[in-house]
N, C-alpha and C. Protein backbone atom coordinates (compact mmCIF):
# COMPACT_ATOMS: atom_id res chain seq x y z
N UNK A 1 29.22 -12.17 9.05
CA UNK A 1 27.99 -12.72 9.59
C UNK A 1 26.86 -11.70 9.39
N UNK A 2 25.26 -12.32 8.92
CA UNK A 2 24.57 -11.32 8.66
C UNK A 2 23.97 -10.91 10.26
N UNK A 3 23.41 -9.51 10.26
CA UNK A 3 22.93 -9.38 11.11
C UNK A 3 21.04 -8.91 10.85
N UNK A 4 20.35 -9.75 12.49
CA UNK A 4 19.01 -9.95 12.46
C UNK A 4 18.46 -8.33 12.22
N UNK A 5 17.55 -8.17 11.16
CA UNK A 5 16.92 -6.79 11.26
C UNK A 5 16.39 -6.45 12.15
N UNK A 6 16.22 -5.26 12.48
CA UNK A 6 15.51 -4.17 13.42
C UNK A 6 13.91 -4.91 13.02
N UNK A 7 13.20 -5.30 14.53
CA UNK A 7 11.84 -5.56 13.73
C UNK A 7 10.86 -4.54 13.07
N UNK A 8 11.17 -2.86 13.55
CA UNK A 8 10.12 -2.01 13.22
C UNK A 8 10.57 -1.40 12.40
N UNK A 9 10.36 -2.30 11.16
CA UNK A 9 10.81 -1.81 9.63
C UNK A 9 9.25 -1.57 9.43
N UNK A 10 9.59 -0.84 7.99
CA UNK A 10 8.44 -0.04 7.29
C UNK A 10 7.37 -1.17 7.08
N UNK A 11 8.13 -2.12 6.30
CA UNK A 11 6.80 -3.55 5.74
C UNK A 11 6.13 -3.82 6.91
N UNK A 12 6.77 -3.86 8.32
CA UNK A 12 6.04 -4.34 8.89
C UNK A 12 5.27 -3.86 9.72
N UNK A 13 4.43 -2.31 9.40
CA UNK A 13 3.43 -1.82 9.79
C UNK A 13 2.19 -2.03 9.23
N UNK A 14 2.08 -2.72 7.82
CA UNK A 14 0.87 -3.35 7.23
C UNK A 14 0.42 -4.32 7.85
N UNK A 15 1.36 -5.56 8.38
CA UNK A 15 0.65 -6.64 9.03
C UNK A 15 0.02 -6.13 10.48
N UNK A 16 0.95 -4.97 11.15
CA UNK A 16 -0.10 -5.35 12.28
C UNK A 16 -0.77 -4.56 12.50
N UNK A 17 -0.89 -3.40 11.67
CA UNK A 17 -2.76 -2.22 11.12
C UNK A 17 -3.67 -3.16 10.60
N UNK A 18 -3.38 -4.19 9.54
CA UNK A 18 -4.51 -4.79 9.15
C UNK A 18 -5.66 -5.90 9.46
N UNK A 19 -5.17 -6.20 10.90
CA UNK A 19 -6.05 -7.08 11.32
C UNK A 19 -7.04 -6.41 12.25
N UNK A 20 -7.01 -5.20 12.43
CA UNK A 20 -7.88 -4.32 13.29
C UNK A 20 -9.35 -4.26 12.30
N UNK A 21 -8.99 -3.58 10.79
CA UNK A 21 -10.04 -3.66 10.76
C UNK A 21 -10.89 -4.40 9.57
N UNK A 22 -10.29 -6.10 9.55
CA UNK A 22 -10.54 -7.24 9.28
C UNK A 22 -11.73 -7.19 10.70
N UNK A 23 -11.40 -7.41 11.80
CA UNK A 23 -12.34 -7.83 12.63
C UNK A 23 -13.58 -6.50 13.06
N UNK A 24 -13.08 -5.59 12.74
CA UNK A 24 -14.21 -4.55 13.39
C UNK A 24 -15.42 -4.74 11.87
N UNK A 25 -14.44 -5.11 10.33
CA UNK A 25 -16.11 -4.38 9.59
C UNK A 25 -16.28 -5.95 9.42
N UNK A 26 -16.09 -6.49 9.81
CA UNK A 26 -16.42 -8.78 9.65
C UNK A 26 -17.83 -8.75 10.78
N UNK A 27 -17.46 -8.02 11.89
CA UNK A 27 -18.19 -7.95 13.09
C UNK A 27 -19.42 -6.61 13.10
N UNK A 28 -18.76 -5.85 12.57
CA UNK A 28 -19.88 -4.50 12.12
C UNK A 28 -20.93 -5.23 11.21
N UNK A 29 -21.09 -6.18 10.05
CA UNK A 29 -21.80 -6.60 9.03
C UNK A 29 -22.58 -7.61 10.35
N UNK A 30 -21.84 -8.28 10.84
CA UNK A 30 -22.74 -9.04 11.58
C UNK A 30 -23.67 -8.34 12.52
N UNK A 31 -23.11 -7.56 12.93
CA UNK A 31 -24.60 -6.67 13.72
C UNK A 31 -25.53 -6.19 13.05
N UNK A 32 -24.79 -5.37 11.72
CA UNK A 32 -26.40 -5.04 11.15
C UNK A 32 -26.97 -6.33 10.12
N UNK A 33 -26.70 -7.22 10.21
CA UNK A 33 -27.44 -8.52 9.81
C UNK A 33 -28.32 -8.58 11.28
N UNK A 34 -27.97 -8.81 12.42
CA UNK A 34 -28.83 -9.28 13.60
C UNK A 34 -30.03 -7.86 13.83
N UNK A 35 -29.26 -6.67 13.51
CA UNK A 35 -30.41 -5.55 13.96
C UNK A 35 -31.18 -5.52 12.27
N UNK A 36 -30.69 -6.40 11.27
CA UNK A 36 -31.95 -5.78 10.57
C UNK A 36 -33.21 -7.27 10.58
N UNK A 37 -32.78 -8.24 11.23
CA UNK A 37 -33.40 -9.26 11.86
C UNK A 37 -34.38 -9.18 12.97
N UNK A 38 -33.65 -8.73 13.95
CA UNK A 38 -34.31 -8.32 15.54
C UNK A 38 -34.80 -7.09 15.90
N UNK A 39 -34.39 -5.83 14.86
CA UNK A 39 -34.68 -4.54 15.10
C UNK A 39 -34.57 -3.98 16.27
N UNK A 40 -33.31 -4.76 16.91
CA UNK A 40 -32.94 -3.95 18.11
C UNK A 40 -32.05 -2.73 17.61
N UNK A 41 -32.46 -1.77 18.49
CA UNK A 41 -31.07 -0.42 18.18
C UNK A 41 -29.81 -0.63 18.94
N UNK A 42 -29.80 -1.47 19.67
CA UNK A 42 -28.33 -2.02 20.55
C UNK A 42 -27.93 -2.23 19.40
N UNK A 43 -28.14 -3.07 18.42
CA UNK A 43 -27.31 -4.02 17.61
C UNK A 43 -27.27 -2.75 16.20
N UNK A 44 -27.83 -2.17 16.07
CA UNK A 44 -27.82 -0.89 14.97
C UNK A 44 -26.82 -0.33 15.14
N UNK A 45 -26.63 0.28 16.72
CA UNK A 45 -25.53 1.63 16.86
C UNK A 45 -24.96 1.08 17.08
N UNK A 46 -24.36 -0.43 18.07
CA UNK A 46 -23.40 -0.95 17.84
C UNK A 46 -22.51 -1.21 15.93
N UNK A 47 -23.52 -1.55 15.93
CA UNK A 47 -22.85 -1.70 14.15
C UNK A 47 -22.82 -0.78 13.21
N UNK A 48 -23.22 0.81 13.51
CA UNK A 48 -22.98 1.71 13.34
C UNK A 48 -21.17 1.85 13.89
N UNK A 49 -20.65 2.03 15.10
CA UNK A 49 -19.52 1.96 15.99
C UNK A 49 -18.58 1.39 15.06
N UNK A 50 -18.95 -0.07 14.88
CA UNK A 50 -17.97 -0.49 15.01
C UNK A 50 -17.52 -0.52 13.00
N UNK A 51 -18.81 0.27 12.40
CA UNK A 51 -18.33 0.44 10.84
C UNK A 51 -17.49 1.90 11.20
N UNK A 52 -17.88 2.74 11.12
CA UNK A 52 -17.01 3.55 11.47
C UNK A 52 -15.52 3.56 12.18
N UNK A 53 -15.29 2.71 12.97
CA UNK A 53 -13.94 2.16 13.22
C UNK A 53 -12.92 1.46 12.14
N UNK A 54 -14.21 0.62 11.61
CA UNK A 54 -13.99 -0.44 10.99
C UNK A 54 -13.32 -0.07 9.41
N UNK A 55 -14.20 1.56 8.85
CA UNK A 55 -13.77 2.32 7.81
C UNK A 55 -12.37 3.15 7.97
N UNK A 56 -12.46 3.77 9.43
CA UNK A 56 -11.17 4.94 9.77
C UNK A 56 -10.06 3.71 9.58
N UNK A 57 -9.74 2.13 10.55
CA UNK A 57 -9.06 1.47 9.83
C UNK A 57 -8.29 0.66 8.51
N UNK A 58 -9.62 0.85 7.96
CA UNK A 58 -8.84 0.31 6.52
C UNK A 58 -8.26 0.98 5.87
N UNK A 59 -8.53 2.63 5.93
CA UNK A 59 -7.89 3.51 5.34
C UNK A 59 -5.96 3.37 6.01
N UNK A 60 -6.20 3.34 6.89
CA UNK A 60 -4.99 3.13 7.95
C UNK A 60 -3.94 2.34 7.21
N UNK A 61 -4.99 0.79 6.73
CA UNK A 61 -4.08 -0.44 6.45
C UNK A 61 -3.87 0.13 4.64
N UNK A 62 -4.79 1.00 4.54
CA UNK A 62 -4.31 1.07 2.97
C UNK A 62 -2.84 1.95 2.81
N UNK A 63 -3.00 3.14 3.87
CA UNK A 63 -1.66 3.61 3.91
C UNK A 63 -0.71 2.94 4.47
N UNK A 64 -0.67 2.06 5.49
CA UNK A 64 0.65 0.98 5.26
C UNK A 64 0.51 -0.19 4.24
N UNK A 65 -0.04 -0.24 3.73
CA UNK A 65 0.04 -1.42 2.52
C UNK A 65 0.91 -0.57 1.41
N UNK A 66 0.57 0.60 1.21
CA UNK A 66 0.99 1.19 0.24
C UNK A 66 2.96 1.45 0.56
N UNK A 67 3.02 1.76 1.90
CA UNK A 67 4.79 2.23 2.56
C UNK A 67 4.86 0.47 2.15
N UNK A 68 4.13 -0.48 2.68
CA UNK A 68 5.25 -1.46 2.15
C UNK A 68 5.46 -2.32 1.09
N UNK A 69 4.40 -1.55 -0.29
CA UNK A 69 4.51 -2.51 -1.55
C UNK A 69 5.41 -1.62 -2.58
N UNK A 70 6.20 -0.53 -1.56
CA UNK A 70 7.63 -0.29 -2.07
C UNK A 70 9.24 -0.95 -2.30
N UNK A 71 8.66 -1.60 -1.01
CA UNK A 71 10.09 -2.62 -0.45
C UNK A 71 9.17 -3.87 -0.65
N UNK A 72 8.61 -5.11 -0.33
CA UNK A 72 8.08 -5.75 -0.96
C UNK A 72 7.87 -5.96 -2.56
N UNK A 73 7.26 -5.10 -3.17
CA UNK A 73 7.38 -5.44 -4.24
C UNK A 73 9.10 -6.32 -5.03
N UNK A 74 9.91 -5.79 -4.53
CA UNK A 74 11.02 -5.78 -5.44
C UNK A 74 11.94 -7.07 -5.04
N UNK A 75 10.85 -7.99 -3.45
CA UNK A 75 11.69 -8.85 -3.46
C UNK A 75 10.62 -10.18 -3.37
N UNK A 76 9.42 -10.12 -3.87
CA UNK A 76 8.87 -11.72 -4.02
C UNK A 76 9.06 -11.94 -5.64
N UNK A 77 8.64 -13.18 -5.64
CA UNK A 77 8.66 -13.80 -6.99
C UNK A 77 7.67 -13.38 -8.27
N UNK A 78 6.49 -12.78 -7.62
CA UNK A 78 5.26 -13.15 -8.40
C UNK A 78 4.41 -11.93 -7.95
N UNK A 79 4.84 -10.63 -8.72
CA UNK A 79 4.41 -9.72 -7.87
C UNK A 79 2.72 -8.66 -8.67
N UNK A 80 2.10 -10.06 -9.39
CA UNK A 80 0.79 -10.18 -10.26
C UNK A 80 -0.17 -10.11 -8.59
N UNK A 81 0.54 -11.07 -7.84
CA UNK A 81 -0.41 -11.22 -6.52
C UNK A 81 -0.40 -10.09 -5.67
N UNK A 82 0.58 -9.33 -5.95
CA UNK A 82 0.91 -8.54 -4.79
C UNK A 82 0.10 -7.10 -5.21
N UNK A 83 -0.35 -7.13 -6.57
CA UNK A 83 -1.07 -5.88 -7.46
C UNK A 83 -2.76 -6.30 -7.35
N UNK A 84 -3.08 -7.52 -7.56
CA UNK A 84 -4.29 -8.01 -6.92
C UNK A 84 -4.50 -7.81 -5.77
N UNK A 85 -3.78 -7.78 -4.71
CA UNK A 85 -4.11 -7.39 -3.28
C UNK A 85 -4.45 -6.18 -3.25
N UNK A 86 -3.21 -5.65 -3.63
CA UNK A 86 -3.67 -4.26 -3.82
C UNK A 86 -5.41 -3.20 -4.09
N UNK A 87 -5.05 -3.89 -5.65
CA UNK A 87 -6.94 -3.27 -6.12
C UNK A 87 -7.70 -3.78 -5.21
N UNK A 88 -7.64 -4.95 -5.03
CA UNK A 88 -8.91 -5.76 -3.78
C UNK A 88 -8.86 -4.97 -2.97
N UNK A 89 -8.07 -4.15 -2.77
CA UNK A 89 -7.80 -3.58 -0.70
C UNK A 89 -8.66 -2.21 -0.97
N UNK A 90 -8.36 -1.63 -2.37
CA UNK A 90 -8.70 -0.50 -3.00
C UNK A 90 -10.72 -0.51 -2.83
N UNK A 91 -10.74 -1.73 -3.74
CA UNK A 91 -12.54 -2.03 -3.53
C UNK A 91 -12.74 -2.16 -2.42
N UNK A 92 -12.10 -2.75 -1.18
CA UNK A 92 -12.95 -3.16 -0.25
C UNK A 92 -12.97 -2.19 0.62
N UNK A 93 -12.00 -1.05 0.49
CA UNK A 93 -12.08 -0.01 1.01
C UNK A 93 -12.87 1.30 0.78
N UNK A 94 -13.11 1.18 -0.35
CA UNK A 94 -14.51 1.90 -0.87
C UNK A 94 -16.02 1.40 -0.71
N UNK A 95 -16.05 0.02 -0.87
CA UNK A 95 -17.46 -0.44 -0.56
C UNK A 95 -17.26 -0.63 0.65
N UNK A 96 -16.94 -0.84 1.67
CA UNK A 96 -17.00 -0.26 3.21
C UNK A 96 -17.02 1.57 3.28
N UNK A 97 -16.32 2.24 2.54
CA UNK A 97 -17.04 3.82 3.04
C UNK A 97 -17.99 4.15 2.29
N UNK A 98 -18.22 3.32 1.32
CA UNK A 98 -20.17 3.84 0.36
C UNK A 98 -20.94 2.91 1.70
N UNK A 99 -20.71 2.06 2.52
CA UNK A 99 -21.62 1.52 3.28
C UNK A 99 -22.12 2.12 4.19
N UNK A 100 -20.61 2.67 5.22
CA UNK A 100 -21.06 3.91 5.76
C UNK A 100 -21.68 5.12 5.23
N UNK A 101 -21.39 5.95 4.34
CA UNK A 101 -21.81 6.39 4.03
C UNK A 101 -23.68 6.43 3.66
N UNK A 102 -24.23 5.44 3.58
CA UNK A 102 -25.32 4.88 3.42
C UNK A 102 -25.72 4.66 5.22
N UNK A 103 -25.39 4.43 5.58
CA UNK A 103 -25.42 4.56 7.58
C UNK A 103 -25.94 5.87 7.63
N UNK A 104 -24.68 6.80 7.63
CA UNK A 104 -24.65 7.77 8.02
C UNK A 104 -26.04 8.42 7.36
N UNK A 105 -26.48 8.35 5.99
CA UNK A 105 -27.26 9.03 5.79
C UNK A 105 -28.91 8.68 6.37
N UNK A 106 -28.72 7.36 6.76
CA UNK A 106 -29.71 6.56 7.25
C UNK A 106 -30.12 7.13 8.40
N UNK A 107 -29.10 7.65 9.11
CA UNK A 107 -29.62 8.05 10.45
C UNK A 107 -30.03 9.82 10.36
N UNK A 108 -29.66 9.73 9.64
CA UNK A 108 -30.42 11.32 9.53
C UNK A 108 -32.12 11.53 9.28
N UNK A 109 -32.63 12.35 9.87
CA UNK A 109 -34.12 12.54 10.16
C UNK A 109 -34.65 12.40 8.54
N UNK A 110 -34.11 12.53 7.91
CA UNK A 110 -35.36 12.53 6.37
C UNK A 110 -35.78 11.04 6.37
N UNK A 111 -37.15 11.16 6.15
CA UNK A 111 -37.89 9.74 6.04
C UNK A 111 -37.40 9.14 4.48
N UNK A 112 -36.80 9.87 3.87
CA UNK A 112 -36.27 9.61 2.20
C UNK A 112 -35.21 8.37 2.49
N UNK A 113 -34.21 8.68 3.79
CA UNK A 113 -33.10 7.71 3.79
C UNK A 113 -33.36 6.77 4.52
N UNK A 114 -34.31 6.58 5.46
CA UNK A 114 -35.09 5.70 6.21
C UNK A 114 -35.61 4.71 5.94
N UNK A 115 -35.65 4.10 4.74
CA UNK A 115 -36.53 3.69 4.45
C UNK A 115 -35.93 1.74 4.44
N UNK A 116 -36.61 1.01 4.27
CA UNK A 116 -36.04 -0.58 3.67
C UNK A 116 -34.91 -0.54 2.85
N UNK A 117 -35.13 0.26 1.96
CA UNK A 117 -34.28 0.55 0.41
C UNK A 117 -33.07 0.68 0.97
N UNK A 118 -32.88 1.56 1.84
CA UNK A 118 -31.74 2.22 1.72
C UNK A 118 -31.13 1.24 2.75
N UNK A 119 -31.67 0.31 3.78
CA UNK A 119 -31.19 -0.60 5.00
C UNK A 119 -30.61 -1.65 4.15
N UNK A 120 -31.10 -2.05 2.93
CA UNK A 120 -31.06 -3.20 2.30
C UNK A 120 -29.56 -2.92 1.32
N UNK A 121 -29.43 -1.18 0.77
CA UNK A 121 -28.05 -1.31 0.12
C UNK A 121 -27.12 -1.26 1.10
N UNK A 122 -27.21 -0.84 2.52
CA UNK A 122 -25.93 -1.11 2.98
C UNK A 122 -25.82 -2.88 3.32
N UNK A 123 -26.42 -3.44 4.23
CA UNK A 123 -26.73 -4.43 3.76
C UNK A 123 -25.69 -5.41 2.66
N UNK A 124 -26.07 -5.19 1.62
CA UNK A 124 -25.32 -5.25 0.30
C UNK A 124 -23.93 -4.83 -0.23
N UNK A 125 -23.85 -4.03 0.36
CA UNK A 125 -22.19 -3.30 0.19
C UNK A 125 -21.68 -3.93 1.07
N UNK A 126 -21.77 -4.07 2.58
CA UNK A 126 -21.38 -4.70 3.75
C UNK A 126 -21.12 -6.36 3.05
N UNK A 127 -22.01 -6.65 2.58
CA UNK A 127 -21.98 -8.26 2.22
C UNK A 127 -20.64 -8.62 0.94
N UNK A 128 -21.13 -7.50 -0.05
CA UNK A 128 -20.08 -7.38 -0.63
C UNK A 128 -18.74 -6.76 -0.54
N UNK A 129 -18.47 -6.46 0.28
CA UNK A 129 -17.47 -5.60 1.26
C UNK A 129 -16.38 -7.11 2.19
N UNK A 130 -17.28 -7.59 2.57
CA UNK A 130 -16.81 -8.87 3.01
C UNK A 130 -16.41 -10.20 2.70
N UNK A 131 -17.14 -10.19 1.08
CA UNK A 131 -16.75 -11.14 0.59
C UNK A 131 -15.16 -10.32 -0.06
N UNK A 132 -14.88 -9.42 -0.44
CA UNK A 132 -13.97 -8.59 -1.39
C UNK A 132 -12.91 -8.65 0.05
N UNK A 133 -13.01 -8.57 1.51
CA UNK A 133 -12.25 -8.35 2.57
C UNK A 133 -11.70 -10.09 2.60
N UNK A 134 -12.70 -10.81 2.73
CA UNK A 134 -12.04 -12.03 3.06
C UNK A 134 -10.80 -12.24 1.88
N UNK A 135 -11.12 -12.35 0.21
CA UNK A 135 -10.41 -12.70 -1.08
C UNK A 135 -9.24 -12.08 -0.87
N UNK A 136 -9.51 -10.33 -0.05
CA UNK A 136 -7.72 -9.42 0.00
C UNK A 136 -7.18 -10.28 1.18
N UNK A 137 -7.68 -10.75 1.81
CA UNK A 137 -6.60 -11.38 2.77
C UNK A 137 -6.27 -12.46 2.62
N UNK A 138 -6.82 -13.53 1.88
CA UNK A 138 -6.56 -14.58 1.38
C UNK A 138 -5.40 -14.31 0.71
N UNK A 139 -5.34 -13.06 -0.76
CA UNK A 139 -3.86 -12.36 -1.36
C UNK A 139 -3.18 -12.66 -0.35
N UNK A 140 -3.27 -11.67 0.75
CA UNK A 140 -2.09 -11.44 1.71
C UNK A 140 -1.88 -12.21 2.27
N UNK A 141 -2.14 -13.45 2.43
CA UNK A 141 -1.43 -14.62 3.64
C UNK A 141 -0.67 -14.98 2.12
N UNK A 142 -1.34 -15.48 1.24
CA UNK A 142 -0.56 -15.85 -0.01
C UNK A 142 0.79 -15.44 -0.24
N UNK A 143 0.82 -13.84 -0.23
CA UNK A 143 2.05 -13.36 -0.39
C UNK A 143 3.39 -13.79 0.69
N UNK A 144 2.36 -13.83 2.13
CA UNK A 144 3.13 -13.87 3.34
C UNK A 144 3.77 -15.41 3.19
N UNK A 145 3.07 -16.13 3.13
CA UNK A 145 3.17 -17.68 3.26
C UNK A 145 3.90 -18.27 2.35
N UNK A 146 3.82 -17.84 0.94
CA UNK A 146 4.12 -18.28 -0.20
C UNK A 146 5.30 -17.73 -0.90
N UNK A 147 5.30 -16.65 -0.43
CA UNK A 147 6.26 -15.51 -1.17
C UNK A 147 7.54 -14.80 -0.13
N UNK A 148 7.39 -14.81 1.19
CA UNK A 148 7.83 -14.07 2.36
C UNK A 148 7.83 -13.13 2.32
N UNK A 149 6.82 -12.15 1.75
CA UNK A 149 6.66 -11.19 1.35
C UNK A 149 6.73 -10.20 3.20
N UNK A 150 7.85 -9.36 2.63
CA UNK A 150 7.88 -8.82 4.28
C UNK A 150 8.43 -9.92 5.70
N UNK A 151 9.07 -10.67 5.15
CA UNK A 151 9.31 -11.57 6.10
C UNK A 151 10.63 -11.87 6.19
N UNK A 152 11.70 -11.82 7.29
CA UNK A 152 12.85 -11.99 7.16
C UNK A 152 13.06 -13.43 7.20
N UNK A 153 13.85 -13.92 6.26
CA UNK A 153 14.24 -15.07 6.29
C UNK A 153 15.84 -15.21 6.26
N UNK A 154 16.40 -16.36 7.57
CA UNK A 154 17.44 -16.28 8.05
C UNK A 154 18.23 -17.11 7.44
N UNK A 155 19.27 -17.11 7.24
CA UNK A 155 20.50 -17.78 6.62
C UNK A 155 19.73 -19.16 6.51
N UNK A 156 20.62 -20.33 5.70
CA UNK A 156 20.35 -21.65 5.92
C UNK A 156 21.07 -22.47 6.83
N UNK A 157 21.77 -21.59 7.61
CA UNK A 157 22.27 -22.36 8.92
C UNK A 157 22.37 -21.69 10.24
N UNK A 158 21.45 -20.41 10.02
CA UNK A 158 21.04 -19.54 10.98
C UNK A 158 22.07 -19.32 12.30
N UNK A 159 23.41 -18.68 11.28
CA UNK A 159 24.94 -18.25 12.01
C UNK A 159 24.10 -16.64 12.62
N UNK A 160 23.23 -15.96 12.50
CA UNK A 160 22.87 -14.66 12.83
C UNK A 160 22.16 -14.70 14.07
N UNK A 161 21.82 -15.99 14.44
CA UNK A 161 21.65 -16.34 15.80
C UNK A 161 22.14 -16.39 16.69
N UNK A 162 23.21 -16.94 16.52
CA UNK A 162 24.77 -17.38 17.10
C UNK A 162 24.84 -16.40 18.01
């Protein structure tokens, strides 16, 4: 009789790092959309906060994506999708820290980084950051849903229950 795995296997530290910071830089873009609208600084440093969270996490999900497209890889069908997730996770994790990065320099006293210009490329990276965040997770339910990628699947008469 097989027996049910241990749930805190390696694969399955990607799924539950990566929804942290799905919602912090989805929600960070939306603030600085409302503060570059309303020009409130609530909604600035909030969305300052929550990119910076929002960046220290993805790095997070990139290092468990990476522990589990060791073991994953070798057991879905179609593992073209699972290398697309990948690079996607790669871009969206860079155009979220060039965004910050563009923050960070924003708030510094030189009137050089201050300016529209520079509000408008983060802005832009953020936008494109999000469209590139939504497409990697779209991959990843794909893999999950489609593939069981990381997913134990139990006998066909589920005796491991028993």
């Amino acid at each position: 009789m097989e027996e049910i795995p241990d749930f805190w296997r390696t694969e399955v530290f990607h799924p539950l790092s990566v929804h942290f910071p799905i919602a912090l830089l989805v929600v960070a873009f939306l603030f600085k959309i409302v503060a570059l609208k309303y020009s409130r600084e609530v909604w600035e440093r909030g969305g300052s906060v929550l990119l910076i969270a929002g960046v220290a996490t993805v790095w997070i999900a990139i290092f468990t994506g990476d522990l589990a497209d060791g073991i994953v890889s070798r057991k879905i069908c179609d593992p073209t999708v699972l290398k697309e997730h990948e690079n996607l996770a790669w871009t969206t994790a860079w155009l979220f820290s060039a965004a910050l990065g563009v923050d960070l320099l924003r708030q510094l006293k030189y009137p050089i980084f201050r300016n529209l210009l520079f509000r408008l490329l983060m802005i832009l990276l953020l936008a494109i950051g999000t469209g590139t965040l939504s497409y990697t997770g779209h991959l990843g339910a794909t893999l999950v849903y489609q593939q069981a990628a990381g997913v134990y699947t139990p006998s066909g008469n589920c005796a491991e229950f028993e």
